[in-house]
Protein backbone atom coordinates (compact mmCIF):
# COMPACT_ATOMS: atom_id res chain seq x y z
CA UNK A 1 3.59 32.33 12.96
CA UNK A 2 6.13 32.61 15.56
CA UNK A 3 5.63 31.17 19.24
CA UNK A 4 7.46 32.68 21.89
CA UNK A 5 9.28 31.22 24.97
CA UNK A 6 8.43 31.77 28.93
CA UNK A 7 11.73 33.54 28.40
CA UNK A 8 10.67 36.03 25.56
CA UNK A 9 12.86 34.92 22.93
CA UNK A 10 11.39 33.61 19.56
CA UNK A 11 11.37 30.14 18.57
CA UNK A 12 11.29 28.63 15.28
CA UNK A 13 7.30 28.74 13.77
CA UNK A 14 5.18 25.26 14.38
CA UNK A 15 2.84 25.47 11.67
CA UNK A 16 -0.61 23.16 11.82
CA UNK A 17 -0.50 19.86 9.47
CA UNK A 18 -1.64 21.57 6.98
CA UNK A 19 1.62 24.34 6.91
CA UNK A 20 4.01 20.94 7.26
CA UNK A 21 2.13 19.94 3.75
CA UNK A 22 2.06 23.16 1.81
CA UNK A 23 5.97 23.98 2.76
CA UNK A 24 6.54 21.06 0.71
CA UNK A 25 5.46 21.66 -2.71
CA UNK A 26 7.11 23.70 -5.15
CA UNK A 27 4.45 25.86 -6.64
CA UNK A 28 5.84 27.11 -9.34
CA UNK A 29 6.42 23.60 -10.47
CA UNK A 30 3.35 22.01 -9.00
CA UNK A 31 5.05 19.55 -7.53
CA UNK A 32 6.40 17.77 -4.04
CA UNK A 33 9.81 18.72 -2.91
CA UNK A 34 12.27 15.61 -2.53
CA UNK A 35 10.20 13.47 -4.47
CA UNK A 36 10.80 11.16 -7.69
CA UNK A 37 10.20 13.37 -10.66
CA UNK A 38 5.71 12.99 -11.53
CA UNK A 39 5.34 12.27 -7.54
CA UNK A 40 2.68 14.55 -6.41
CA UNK A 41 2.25 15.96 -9.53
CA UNK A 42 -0.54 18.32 -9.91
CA UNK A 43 -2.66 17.32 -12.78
CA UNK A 44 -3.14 20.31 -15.14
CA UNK A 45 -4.92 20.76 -18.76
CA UNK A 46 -3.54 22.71 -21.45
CA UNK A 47 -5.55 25.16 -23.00
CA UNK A 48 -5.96 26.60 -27.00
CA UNK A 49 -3.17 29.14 -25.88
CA UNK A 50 -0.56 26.22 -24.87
CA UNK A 51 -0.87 27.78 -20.54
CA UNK A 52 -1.64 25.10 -18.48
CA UNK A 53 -4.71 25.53 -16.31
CA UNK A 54 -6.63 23.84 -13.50
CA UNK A 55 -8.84 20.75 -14.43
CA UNK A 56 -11.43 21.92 -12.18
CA UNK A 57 -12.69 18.33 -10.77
CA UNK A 58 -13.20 20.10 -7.58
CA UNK A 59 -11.58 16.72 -6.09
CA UNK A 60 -9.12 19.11 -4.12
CA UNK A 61 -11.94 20.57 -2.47
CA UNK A 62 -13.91 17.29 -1.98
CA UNK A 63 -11.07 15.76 -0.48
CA UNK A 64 -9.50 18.54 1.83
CA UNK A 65 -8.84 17.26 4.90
CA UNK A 66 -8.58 20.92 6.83
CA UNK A 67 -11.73 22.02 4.76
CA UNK A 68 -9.38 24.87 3.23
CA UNK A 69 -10.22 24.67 -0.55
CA UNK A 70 -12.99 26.48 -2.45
CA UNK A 71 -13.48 26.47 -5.82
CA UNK A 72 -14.97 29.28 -7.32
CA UNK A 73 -16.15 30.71 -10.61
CA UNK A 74 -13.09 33.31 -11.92
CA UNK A 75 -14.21 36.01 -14.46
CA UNK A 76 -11.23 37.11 -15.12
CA UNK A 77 -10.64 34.28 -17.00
CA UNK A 78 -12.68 33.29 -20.38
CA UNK A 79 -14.46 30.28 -19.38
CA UNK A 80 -13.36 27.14 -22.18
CA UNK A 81 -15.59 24.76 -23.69
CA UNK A 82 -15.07 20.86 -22.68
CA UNK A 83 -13.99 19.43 -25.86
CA UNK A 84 -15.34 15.63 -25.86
CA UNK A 85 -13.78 14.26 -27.84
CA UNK A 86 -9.97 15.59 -26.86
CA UNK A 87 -10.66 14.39 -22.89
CA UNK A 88 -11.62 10.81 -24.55
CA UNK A 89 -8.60 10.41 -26.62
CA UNK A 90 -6.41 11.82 -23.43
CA UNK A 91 -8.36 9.32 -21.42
CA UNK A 92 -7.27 6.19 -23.43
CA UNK A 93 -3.94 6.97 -23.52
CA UNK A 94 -3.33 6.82 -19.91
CA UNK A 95 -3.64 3.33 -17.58
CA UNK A 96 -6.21 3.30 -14.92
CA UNK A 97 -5.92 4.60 -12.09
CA UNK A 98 -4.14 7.87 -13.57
CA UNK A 99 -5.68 10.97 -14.46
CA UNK A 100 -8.55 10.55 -15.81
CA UNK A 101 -7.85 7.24 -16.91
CA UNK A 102 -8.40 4.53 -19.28
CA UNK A 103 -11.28 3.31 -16.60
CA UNK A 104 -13.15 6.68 -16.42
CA UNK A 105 -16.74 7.33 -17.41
CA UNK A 106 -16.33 8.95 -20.61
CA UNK A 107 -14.45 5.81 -22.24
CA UNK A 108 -15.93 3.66 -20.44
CA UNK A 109 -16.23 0.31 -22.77
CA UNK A 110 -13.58 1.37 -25.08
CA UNK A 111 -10.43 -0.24 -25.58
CA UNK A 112 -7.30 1.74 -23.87
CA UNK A 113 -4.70 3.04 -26.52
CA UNK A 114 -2.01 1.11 -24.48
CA UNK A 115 -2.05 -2.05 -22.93
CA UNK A 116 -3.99 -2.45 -20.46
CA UNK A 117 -4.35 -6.62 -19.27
CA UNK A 118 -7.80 -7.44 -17.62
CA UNK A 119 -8.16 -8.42 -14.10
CA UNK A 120 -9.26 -11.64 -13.10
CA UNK A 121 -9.93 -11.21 -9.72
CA UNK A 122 -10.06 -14.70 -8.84
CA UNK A 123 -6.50 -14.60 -8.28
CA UNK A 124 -6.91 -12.36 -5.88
CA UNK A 125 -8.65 -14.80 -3.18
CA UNK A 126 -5.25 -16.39 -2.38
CA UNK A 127 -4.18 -12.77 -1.73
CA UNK A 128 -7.36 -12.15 0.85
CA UNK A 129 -6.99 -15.70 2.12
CA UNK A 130 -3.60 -14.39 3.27
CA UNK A 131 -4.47 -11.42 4.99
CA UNK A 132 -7.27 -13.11 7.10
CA UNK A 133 -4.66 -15.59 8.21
CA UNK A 134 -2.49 -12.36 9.23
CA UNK A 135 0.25 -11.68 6.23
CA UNK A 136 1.51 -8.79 6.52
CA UNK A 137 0.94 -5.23 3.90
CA UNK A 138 4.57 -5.88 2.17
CA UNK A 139 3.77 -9.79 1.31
CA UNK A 140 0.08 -9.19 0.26
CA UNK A 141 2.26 -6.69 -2.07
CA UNK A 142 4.41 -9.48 -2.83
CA UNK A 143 1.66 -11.83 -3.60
CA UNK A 144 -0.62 -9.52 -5.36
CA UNK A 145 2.60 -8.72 -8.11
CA UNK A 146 3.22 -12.68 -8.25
CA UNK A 147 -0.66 -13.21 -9.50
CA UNK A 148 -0.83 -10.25 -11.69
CA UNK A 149 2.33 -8.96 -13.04
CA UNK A 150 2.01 -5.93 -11.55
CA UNK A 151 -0.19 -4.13 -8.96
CA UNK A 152 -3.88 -3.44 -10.22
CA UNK A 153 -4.99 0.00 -8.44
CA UNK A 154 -8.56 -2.47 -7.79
CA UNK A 155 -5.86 -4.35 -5.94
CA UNK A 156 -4.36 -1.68 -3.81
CA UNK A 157 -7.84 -0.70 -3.18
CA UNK A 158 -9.00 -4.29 -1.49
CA UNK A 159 -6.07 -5.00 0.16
CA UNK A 160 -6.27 -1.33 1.99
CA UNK A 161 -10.25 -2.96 2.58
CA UNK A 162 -9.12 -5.96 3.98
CA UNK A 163 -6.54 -4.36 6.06
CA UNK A 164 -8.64 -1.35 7.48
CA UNK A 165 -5.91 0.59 6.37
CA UNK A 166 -6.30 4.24 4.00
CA UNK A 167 -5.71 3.62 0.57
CA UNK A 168 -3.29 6.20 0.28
CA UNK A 169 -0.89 4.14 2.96
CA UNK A 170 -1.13 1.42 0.76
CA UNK A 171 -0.41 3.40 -2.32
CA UNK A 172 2.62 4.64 -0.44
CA UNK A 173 4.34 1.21 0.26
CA UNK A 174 4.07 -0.01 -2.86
CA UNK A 175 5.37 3.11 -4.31
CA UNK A 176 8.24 3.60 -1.77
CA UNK A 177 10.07 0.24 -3.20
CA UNK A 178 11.69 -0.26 -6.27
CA UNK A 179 10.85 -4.03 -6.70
CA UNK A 180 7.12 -3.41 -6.98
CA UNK A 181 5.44 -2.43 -10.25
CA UNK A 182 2.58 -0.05 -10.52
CA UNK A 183 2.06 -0.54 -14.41
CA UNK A 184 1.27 -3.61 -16.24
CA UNK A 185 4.27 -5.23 -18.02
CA UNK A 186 4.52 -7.43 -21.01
CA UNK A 187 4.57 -11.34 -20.45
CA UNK A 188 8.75 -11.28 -21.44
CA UNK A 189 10.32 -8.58 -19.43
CA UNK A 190 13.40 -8.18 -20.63
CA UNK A 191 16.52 -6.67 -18.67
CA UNK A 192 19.59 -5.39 -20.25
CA UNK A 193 22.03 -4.83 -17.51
CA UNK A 194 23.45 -1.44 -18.18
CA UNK A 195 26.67 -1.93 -15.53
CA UNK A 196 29.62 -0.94 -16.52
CA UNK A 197 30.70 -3.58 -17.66
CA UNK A 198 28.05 -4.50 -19.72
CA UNK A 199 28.19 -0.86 -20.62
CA UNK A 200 31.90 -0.94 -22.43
CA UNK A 201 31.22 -4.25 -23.59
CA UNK A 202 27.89 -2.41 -25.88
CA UNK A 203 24.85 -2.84 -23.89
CA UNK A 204 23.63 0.43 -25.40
CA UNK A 205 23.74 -1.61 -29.30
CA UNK A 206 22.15 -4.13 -27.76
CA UNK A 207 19.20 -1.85 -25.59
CA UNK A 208 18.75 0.00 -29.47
CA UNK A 209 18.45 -3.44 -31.00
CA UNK A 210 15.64 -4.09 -28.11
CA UNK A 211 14.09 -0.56 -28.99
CA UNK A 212 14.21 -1.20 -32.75
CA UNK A 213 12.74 -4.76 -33.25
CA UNK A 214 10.17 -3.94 -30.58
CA UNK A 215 9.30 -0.71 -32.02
CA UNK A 216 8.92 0.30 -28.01
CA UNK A 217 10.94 3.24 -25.91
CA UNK A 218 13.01 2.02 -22.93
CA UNK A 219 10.46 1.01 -19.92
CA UNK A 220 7.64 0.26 -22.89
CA UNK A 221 5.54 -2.85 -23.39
CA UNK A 222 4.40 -3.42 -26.55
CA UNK A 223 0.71 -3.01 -27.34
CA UNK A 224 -0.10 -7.03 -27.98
CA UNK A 225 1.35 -7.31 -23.86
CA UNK A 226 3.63 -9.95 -25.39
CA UNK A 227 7.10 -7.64 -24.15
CA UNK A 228 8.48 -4.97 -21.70
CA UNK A 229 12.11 -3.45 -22.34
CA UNK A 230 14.19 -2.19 -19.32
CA UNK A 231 17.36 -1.43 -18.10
CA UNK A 232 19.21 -2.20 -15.06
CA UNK A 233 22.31 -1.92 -13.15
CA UNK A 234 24.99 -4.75 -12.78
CA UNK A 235 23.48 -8.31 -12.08
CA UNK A 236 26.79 -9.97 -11.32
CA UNK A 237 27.47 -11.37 -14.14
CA UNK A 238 30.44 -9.08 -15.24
CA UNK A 239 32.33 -11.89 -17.28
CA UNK A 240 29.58 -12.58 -19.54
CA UNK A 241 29.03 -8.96 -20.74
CA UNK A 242 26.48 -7.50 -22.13
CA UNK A 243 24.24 -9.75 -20.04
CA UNK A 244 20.37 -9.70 -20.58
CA UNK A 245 18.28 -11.46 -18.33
CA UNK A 246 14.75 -12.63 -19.59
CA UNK A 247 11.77 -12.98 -16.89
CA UNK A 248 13.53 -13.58 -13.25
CA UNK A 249 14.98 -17.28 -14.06
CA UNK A 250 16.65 -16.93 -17.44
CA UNK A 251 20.18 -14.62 -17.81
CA UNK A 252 21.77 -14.75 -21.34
CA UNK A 253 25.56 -13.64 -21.85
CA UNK A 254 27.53 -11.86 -24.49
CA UNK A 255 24.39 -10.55 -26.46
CA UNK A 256 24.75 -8.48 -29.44
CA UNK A 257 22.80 -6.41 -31.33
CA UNK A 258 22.12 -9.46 -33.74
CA UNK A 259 21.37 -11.63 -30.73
CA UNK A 260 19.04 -9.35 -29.35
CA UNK A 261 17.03 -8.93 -32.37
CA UNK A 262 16.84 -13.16 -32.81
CA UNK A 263 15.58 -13.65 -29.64
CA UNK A 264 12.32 -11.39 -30.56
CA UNK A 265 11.65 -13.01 -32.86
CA UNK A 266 12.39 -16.55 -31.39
CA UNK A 267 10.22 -15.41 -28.49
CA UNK A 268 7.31 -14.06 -31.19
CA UNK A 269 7.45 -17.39 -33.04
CA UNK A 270 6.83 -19.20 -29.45
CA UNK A 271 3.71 -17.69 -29.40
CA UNK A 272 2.16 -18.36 -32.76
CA UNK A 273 -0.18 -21.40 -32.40
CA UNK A 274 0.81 -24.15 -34.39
């Protein structure tokens, strides 16, 4: 719609809140403009024909906040048996607090395909004992990674309680910086720097190596929660190239492919019980 001026000439449109939303999402992609690639993502099923479709959890509709979604029967369209047993297997193989997730009702009980650590929330009273003394969002954030690794969506969810603040503000901070971690990582995260001059110097023999003896992808953690692989640019420590860096305190220099695969399984043996 466009407004016009006391003087008759056309302005640019002013939509309502809901036009500013809509005008950014690609939807032929299903997904928000300008954002990290999975962002926003609708979530969509694929049918016996390989076309993606709606999942139909009417939580659009629920959760409007204009009241502009309805959710009809279509039929046009041949309706599709739920197939049980395919939901449950996609269910495990996804980390709560995604689509449906490893925490939903039908798998409820059984063990996640990935890993998935459990959450003590007794480390989380330090965390509430710090917001009722006034911390801040970004250091409950800080404090919440330092207990857990990572931050818990059950997390996200209490701190937003404590706060008074809508969970999806929360969600946004800690999804806005790079140094906090949404998914659970292995208890060695391991960093090979990927800078250039770790680059020329074979940080990509050594990241393989990583990928090989791991038997994980880039950004993986192994299923036993024992490792996590990344990459990351320079650390500053050019004249040591390649340069991995082990947890936050520990940076190793001139690694090779060799190296990399020893200190596995030098890390593996630590954890055996004698």
């Amino acid at each position: 719609m466009r407004r016009r001026s006391r003087g008759g000439t056309a302005t640019e449109p002013r939509g309502s809140a809901l036009y500013e939303v809509l005008k950014g999402i690609d939807f032929e992609r299903r997904e928000l403009l300008d954002k990290p690639r999975g962002v926003g993502l609708f979530d969509l099923v694929k049918d016996k024909g390989g076309s993606y479709r709606c999942y139909a959890c009417t939580l659009c509709e629920r959760t409007c906040p204009v009241d502009c979604i309805e959710i009809d029967y279509c039929p046009e369209f041949e309706e599709l048996p739920f197939d049980l047993e395919a939901e449950r297997a996609a269910a495990l193989a996804t980390l709560p607090g995604e689509s449906c997730g490893a925490n939903s009702a039908c798998v409820v009980g059984e063990q996640p395909a990935g890993f998935v650590p459990e959450i003590d929330m007794k480390k989380f009273d330090a965390v509430v004992a710090g917001i009722r003394s006034g911390t801040g969002l970004v250091q409950a954030l800080h404090s919440t990674q330092e207990a857990y690794g990572y931050l818990p969506r059950v997390a996200l969810e209490n701190i937003a309680g404590e706060m008074g603040l809508p969970l999806s503000r929360v969600f946004g901070v800690a999804s806005f910086y790079g140094q906090f971690r949404l998914v659970p990582v292995g208890k060695h995260v391991i960093d090979v720097c990927m800078g250039t001059a770790c680059h020329v110097a074979g940080a990509p023999l050594v990241v393989e190596a990583f990928s090989q003896e791991l038997e994980i992808p880039v950004g993986g953690t192994t299923p036993d929660g024992l490792f996590t692989l990344q990459t990351v640019n320079c650390v500053g420590s050019c004249a040591l190239a390649p340069v991995v860096r082990l947890g936050d305190d520990e940076t190793i220099g001139r690694v090779g492919p060799n190296e990399a695969r020893r200190l596995v399984r030098r890390l593996r043996k630590a954890e055996v019980p004698a």
